[in-house]
Every structure is written in structure tokens, then in C-alpha cells.
C-alpha atoms as a PDB file:
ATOM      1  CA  UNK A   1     111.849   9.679 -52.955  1.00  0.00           C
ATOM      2  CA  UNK A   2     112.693  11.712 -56.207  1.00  0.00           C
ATOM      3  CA  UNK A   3     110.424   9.259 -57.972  1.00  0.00           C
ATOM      4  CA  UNK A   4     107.544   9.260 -55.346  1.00  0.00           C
ATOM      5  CA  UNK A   5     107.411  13.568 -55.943  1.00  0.00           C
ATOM      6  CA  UNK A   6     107.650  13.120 -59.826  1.00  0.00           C
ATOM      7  CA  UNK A   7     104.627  10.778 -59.527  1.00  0.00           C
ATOM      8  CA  UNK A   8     102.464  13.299 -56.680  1.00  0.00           C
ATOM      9  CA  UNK A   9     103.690  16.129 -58.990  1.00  0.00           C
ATOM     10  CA  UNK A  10     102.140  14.229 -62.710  1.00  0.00           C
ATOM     11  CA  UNK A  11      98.925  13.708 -60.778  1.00  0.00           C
ATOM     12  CA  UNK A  12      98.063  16.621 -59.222  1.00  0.00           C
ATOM     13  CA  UNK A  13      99.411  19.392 -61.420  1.00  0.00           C
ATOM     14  CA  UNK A  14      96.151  20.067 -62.900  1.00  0.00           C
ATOM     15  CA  UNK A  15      94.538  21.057 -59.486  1.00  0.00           C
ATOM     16  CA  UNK A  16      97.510  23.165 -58.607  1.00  0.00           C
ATOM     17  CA  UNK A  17      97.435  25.080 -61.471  1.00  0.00           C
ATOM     18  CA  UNK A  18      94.149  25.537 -61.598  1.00  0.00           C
ATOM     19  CA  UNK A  19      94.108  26.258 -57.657  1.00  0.00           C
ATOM     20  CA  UNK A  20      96.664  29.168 -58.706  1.00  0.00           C
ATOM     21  CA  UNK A  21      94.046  30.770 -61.256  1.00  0.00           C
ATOM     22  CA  UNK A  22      91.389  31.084 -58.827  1.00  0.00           C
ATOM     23  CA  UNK A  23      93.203  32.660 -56.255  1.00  0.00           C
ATOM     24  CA  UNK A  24      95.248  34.782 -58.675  1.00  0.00           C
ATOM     25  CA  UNK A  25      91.895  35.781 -60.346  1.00  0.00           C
ATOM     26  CA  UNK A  26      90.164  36.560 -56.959  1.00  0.00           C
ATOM     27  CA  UNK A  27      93.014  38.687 -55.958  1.00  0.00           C
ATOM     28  CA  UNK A  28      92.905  40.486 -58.609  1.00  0.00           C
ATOM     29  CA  UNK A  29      89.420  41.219 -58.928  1.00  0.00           C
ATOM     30  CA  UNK A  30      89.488  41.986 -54.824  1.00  0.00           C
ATOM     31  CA  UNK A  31      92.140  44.474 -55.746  1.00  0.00           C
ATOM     32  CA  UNK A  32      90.304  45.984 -58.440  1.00  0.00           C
ATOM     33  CA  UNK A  33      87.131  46.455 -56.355  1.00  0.00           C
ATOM     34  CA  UNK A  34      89.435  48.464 -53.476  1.00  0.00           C
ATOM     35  CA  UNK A  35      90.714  50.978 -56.427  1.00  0.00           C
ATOM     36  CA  UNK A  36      87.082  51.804 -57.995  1.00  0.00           C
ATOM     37  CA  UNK A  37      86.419  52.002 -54.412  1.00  0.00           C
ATOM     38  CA  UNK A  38      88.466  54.278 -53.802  1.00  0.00           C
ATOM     39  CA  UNK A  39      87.714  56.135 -57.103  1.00  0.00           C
ATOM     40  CA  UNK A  40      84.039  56.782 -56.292  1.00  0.00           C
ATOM     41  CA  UNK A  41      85.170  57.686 -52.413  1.00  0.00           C
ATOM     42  CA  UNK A  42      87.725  60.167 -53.921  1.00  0.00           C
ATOM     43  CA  UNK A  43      85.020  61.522 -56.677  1.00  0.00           C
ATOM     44  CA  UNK A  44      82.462  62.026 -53.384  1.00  0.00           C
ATOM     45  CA  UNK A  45      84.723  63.933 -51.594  1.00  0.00           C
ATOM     46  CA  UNK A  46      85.918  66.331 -54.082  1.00  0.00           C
ATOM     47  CA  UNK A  47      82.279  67.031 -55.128  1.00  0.00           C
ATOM     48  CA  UNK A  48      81.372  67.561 -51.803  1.00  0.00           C
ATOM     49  CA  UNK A  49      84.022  69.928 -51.609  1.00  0.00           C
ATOM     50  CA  UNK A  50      83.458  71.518 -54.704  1.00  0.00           C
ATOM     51  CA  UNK A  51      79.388  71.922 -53.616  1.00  0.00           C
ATOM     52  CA  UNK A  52      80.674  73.675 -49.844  1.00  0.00           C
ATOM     53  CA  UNK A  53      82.831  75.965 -51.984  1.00  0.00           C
ATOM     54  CA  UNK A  54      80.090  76.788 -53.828  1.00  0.00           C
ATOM     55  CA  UNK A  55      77.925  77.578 -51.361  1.00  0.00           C
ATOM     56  CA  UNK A  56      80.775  80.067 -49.456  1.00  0.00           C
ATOM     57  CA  UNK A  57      81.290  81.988 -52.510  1.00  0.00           C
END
């Protein structure tokens, strides 16, 4: 049995690791989307913010 997972293992350890970077990579990139994101929401708000304050003064 040992032998038989040793064997699977030798054979497809190239598409595992290789399966691994592609979803770590996507992840990643996903991730970095959702904080730029986020970045140009926050920047939007504040200089809408800033404008309506500048219009009350």
C-alpha cells in the first residue's frame, strides 16, 4: 500500500505542485484586486467628502 502511494506520489507530483501555484497565484492576485478596490472606493469617498465640505464652507 506504502509502495502503491510512493509510486501515485513520483508520478503526479509535478501536477500537484503546479496545481498549488495556480491557485496560490490566483488567490493572491483575487486578494490584491479586493484591496486596490477598496483603495480607490476609500479615495472616492473621502473626496466626495472633502468636495461637500467644500461646498458648506
Amino acid at each position: 500500500m506504502v509502495w502503491v502511494g510512493w509510486q501515485l506520489w513520483q508520478e503526479f507530483n509535478p501536477y500537484i505542485y503546479a496545481w498549488f501555484r495556480k491557485v496560490g497565484r490566483s488567490t493572491i492576485a483575487d486578494y490584491q484586486i479586493q484591496i486596490g478596490e477598496l483603495s480607490i472606493q476609500f479615495m472616492l469617498t473621502k473626496a466626495q467628502e472633502l468636495y461637500q465640505h467644500g461646498e458648506n464652507c
